[in-house]
PDB file of N, CA and C in Angstrom:
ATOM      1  N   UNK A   1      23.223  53.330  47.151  1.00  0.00           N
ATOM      2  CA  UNK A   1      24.529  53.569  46.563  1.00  0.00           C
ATOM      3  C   UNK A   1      25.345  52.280  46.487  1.00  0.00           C
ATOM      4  N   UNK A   2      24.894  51.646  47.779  1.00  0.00           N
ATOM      5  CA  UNK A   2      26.187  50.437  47.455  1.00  0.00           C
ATOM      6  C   UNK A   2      25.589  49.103  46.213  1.00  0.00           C
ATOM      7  N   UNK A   3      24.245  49.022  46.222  1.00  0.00           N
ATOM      8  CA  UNK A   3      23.249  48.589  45.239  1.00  0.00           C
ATOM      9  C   UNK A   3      24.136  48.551  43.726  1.00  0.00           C
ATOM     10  N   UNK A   4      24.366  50.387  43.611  1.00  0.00           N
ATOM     11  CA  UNK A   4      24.755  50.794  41.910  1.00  0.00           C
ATOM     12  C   UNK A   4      26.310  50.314  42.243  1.00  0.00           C
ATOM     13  N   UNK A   5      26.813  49.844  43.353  1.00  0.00           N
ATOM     14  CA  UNK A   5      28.237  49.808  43.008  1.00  0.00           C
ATOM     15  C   UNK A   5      28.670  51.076  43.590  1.00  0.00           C
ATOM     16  N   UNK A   6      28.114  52.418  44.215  1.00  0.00           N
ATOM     17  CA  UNK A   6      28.651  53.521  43.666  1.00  0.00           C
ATOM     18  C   UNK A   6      29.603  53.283  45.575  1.00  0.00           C
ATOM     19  N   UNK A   7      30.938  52.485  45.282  1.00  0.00           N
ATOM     20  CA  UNK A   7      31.308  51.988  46.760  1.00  0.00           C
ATOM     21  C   UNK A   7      31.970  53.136  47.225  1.00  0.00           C
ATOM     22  N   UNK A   8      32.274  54.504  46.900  1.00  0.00           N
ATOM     23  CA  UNK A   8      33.164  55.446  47.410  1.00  0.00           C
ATOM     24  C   UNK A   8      32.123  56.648  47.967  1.00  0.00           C
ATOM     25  N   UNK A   9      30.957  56.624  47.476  1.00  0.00           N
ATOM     26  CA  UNK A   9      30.117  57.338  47.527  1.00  0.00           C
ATOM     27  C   UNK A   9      29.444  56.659  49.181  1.00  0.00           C
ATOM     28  N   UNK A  10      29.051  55.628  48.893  1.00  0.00           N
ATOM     29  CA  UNK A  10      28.417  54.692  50.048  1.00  0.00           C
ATOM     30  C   UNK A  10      28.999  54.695  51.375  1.00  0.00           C
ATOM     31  N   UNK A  11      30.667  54.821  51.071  1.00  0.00           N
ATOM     32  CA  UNK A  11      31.268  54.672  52.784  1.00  0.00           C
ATOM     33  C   UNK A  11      31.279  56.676  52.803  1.00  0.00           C
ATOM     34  N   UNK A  12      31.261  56.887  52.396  1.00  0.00           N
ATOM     35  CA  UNK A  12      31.145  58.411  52.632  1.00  0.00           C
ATOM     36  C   UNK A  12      29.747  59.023  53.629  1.00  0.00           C
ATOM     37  N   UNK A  13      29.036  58.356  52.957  1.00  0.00           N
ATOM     38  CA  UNK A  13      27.288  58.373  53.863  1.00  0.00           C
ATOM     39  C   UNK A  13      28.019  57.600  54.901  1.00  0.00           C
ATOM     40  N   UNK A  14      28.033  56.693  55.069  1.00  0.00           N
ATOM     41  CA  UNK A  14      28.411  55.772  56.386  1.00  0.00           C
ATOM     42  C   UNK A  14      29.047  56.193  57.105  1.00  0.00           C
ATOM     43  N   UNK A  15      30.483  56.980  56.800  1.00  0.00           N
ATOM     44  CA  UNK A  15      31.314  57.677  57.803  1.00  0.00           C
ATOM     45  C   UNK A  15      30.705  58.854  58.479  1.00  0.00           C
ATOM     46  N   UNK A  16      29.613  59.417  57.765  1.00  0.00           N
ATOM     47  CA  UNK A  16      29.172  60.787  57.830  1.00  0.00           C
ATOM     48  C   UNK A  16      28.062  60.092  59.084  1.00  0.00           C
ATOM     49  N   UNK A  17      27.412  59.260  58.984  1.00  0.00           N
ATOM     50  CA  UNK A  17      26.417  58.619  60.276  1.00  0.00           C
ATOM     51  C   UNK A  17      26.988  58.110  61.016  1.00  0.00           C
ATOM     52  N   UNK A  18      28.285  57.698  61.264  1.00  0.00           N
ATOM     53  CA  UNK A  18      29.095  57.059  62.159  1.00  0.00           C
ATOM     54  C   UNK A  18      29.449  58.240  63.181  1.00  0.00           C
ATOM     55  N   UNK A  19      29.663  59.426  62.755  1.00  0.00           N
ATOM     56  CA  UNK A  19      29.906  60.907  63.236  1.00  0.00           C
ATOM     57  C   UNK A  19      28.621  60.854  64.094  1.00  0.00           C
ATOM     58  N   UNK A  20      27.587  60.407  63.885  1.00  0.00           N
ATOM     59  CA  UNK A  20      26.189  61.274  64.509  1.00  0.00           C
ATOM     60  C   UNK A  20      26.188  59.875  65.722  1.00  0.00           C
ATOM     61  N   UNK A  21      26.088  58.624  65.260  1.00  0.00           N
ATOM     62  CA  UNK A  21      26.193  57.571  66.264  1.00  0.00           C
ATOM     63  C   UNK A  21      27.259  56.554  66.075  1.00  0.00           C
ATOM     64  N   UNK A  22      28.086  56.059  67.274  1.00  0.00           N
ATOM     65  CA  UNK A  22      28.731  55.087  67.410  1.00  0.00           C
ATOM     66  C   UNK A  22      28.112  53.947  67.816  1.00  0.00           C
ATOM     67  N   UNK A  23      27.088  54.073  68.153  1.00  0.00           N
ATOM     68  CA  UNK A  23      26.456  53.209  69.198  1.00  0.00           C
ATOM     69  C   UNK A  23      25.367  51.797  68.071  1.00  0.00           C
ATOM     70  N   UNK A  24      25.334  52.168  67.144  1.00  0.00           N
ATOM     71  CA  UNK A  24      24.615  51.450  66.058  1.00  0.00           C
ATOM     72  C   UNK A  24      25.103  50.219  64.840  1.00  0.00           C
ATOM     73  N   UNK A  25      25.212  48.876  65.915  1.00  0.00           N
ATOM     74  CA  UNK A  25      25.397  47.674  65.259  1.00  0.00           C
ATOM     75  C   UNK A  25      24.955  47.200  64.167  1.00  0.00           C
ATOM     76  N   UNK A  26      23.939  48.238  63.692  1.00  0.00           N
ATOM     77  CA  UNK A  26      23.458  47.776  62.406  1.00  0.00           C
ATOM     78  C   UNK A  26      24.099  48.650  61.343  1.00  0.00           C
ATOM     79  N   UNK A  27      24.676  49.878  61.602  1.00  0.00           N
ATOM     80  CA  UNK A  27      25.033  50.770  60.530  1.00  0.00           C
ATOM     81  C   UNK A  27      26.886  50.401  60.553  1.00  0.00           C
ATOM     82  N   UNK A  28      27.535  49.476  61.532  1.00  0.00           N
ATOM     83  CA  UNK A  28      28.500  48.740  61.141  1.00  0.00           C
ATOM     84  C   UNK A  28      28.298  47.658  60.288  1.00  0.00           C
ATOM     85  N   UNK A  29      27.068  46.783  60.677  1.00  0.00           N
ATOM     86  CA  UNK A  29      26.961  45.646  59.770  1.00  0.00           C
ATOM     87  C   UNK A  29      26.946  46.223  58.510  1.00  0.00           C
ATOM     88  N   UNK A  30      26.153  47.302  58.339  1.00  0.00           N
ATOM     89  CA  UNK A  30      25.977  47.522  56.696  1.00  0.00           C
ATOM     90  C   UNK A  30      27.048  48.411  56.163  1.00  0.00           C
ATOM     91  N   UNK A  31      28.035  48.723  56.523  1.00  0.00           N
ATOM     92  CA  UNK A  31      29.260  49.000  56.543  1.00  0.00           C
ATOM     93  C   UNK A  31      29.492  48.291  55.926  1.00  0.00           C
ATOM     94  N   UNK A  32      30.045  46.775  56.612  1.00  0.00           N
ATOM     95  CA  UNK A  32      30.407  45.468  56.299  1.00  0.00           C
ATOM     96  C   UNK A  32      29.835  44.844  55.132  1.00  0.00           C
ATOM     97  N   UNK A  33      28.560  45.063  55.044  1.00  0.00           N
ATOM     98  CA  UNK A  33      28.486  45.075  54.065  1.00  0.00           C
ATOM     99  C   UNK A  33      28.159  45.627  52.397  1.00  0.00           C
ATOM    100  N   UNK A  34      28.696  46.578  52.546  1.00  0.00           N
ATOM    101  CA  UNK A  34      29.658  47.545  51.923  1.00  0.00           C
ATOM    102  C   UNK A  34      30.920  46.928  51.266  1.00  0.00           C
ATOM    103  N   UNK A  35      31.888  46.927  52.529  1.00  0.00           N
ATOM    104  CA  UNK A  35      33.106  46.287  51.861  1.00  0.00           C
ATOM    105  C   UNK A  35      33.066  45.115  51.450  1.00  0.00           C
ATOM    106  N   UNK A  36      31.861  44.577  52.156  1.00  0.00           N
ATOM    107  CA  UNK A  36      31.850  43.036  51.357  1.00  0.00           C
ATOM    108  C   UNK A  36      31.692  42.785  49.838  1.00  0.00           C
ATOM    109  N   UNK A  37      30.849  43.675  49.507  1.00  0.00           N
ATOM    110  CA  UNK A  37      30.955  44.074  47.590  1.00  0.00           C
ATOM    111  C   UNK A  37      31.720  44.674  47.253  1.00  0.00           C
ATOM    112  N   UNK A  38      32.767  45.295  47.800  1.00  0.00           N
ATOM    113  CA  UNK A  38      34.050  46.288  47.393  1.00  0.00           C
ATOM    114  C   UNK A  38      35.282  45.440  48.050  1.00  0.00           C
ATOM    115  N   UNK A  39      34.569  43.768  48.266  1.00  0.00           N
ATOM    116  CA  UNK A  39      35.915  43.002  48.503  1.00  0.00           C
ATOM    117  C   UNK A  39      36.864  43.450  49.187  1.00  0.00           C
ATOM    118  N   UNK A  40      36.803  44.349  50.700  1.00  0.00           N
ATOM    119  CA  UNK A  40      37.949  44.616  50.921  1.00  0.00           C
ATOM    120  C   UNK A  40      37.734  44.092  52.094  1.00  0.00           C
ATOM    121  N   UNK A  41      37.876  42.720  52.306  1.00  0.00           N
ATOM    122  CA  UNK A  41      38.074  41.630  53.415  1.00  0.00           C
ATOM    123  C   UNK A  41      38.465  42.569  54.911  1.00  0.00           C
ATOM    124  N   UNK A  42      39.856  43.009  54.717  1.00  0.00           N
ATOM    125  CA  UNK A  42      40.045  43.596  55.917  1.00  0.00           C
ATOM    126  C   UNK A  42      39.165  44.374  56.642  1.00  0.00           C
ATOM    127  N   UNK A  43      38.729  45.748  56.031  1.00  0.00           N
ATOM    128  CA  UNK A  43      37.728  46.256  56.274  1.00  0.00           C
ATOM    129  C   UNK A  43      36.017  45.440  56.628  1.00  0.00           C
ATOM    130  N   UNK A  44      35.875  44.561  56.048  1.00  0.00           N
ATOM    131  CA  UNK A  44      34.394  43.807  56.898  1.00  0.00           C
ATOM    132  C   UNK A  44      35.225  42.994  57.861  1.00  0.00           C
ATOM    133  N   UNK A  45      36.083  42.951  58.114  1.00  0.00           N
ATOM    134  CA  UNK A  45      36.086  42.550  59.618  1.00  0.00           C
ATOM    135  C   UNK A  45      36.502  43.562  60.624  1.00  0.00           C
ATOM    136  N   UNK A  46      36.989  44.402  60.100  1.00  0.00           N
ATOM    137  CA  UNK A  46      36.539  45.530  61.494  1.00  0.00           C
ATOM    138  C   UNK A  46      35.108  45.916  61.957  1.00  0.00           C
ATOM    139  N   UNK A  47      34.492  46.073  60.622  1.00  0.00           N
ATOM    140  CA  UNK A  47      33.236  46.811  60.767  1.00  0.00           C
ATOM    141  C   UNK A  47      32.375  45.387  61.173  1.00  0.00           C
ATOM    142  N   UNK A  48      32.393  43.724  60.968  1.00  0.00           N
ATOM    143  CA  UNK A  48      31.854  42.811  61.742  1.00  0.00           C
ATOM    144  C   UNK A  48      32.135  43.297  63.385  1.00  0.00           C
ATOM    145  N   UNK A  49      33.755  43.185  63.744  1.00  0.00           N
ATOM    146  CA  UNK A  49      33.804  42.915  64.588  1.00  0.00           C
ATOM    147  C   UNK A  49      33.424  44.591  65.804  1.00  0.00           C
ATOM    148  N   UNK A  50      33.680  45.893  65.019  1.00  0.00           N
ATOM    149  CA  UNK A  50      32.667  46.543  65.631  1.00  0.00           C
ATOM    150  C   UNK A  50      31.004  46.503  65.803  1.00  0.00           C
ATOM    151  N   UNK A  51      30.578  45.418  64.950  1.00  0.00           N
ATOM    152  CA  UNK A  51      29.460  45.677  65.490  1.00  0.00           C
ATOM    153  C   UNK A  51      28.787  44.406  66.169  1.00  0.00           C
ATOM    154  N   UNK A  52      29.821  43.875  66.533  1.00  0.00           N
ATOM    155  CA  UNK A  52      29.826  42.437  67.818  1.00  0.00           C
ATOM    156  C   UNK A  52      30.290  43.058  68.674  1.00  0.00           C
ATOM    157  N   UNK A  53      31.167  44.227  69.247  1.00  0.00           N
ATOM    158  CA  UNK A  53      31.477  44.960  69.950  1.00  0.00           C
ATOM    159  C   UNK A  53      29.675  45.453  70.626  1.00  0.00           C
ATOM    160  N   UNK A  54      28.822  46.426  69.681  1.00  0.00           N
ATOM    161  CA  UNK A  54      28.032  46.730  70.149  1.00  0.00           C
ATOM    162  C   UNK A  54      26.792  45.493  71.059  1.00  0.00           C
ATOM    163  N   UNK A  55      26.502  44.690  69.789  1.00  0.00           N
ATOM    164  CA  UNK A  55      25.720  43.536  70.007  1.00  0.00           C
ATOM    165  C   UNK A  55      26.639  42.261  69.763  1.00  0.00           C
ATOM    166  N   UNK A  56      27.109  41.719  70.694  1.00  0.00           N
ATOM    167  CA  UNK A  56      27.824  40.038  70.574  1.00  0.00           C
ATOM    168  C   UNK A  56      26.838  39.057  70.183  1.00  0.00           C
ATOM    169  N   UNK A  57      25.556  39.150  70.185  1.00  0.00           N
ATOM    170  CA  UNK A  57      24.999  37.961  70.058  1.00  0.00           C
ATOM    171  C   UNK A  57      24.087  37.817  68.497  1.00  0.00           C
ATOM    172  N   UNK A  58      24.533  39.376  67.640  1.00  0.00           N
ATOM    173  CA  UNK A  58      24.515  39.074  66.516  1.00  0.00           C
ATOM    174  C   UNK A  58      24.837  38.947  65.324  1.00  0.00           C
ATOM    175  N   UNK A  59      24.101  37.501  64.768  1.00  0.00           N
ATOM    176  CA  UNK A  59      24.442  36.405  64.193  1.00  0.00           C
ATOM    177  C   UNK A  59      24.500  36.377  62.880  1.00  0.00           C
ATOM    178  N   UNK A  60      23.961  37.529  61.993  1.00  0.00           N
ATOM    179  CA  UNK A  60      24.575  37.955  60.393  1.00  0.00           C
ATOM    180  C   UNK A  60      26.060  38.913  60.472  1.00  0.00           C
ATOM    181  N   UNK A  61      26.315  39.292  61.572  1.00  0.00           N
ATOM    182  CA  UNK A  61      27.389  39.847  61.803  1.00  0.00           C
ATOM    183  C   UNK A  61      28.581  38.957  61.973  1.00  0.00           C
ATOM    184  N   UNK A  62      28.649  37.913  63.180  1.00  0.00           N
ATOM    185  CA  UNK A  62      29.520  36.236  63.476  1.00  0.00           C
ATOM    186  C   UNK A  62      29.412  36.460  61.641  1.00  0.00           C
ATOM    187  N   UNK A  63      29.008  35.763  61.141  1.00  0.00           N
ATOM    188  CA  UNK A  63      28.368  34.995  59.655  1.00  0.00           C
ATOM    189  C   UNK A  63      29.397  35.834  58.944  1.00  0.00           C
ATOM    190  N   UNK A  64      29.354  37.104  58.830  1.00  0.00           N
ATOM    191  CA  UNK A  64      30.479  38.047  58.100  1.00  0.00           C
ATOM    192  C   UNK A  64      31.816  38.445  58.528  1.00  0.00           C
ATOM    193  N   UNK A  65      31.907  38.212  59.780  1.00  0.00           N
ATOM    194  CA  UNK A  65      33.277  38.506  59.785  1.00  0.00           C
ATOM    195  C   UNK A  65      34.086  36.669  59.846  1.00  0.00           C
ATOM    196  N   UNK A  66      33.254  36.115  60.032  1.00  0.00           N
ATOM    197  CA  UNK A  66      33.710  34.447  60.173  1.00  0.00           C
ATOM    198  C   UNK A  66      34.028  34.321  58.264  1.00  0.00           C
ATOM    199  N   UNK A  67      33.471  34.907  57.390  1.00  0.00           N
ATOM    200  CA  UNK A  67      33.556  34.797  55.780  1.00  0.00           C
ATOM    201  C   UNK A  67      34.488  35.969  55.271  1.00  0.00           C
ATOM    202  N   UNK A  68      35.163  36.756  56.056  1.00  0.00           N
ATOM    203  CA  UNK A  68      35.588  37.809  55.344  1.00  0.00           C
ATOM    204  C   UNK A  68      37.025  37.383  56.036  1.00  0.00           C
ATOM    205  N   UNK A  69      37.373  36.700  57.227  1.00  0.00           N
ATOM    206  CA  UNK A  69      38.689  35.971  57.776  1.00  0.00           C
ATOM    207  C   UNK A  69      39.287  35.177  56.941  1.00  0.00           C
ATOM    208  N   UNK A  70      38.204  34.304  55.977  1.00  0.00           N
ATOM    209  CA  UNK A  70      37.988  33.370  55.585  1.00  0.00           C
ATOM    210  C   UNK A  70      38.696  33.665  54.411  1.00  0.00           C
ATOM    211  N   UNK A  71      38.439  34.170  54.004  1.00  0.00           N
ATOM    212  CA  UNK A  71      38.665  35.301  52.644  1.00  0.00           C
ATOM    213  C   UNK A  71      39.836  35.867  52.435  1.00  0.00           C
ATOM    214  N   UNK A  72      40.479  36.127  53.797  1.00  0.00           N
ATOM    215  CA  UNK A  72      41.570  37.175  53.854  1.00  0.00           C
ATOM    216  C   UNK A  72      42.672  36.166  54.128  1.00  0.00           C
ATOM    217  N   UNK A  73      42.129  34.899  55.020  1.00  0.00           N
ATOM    218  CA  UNK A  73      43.380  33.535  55.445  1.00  0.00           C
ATOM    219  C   UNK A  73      43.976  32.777  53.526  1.00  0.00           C
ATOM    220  N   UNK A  74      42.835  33.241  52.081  1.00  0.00           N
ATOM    221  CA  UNK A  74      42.960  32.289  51.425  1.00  0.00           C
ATOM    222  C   UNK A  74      43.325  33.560  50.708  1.00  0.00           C
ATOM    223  N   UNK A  75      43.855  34.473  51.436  1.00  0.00           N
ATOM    224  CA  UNK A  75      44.574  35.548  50.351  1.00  0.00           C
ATOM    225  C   UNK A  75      43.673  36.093  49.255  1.00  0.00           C
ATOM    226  N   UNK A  76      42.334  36.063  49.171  1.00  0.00           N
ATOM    227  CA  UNK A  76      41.808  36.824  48.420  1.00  0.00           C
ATOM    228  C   UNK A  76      41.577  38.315  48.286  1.00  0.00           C
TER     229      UNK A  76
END
């Protein structure tokens, strides 16, 4: 879904698996990146920094929320 663009459809699945586990650093990252094609800066850095919450030491996660700060400091 997030592939076709279809971005309203996509966090809908995501919220709906977020219900079943909290515990899954990878289904925040891909959250993140989610909003990262639906440009909504704020949002990939929650969902980075929840899923450095789960796992701190990973490093495509740092990488996205360090680019989506980045993003949001230059007002995009």
């Amino acid at each position: 879904l997030r592939k076709m663009k279809d971005f309203t459809s996509a966090e809908k699945y995501y919220m709906r698996a977020l219900q079943i586990t909290k515990a899954d650093e990878f289904l925040y990252f891909n959250l993140g990146r989610l909003y990262f094609d639906w440009q909504r800066w704020d949002k990939v850095v929650d969902a980075a920094k929840l899923s450095l919450g789960i796992c701190p030491d990973f490093a495509e996660a740092k990488k996205l929320l360090v680019y989506a700060q980045k993003k949001l400091s230059e007002g995009a």
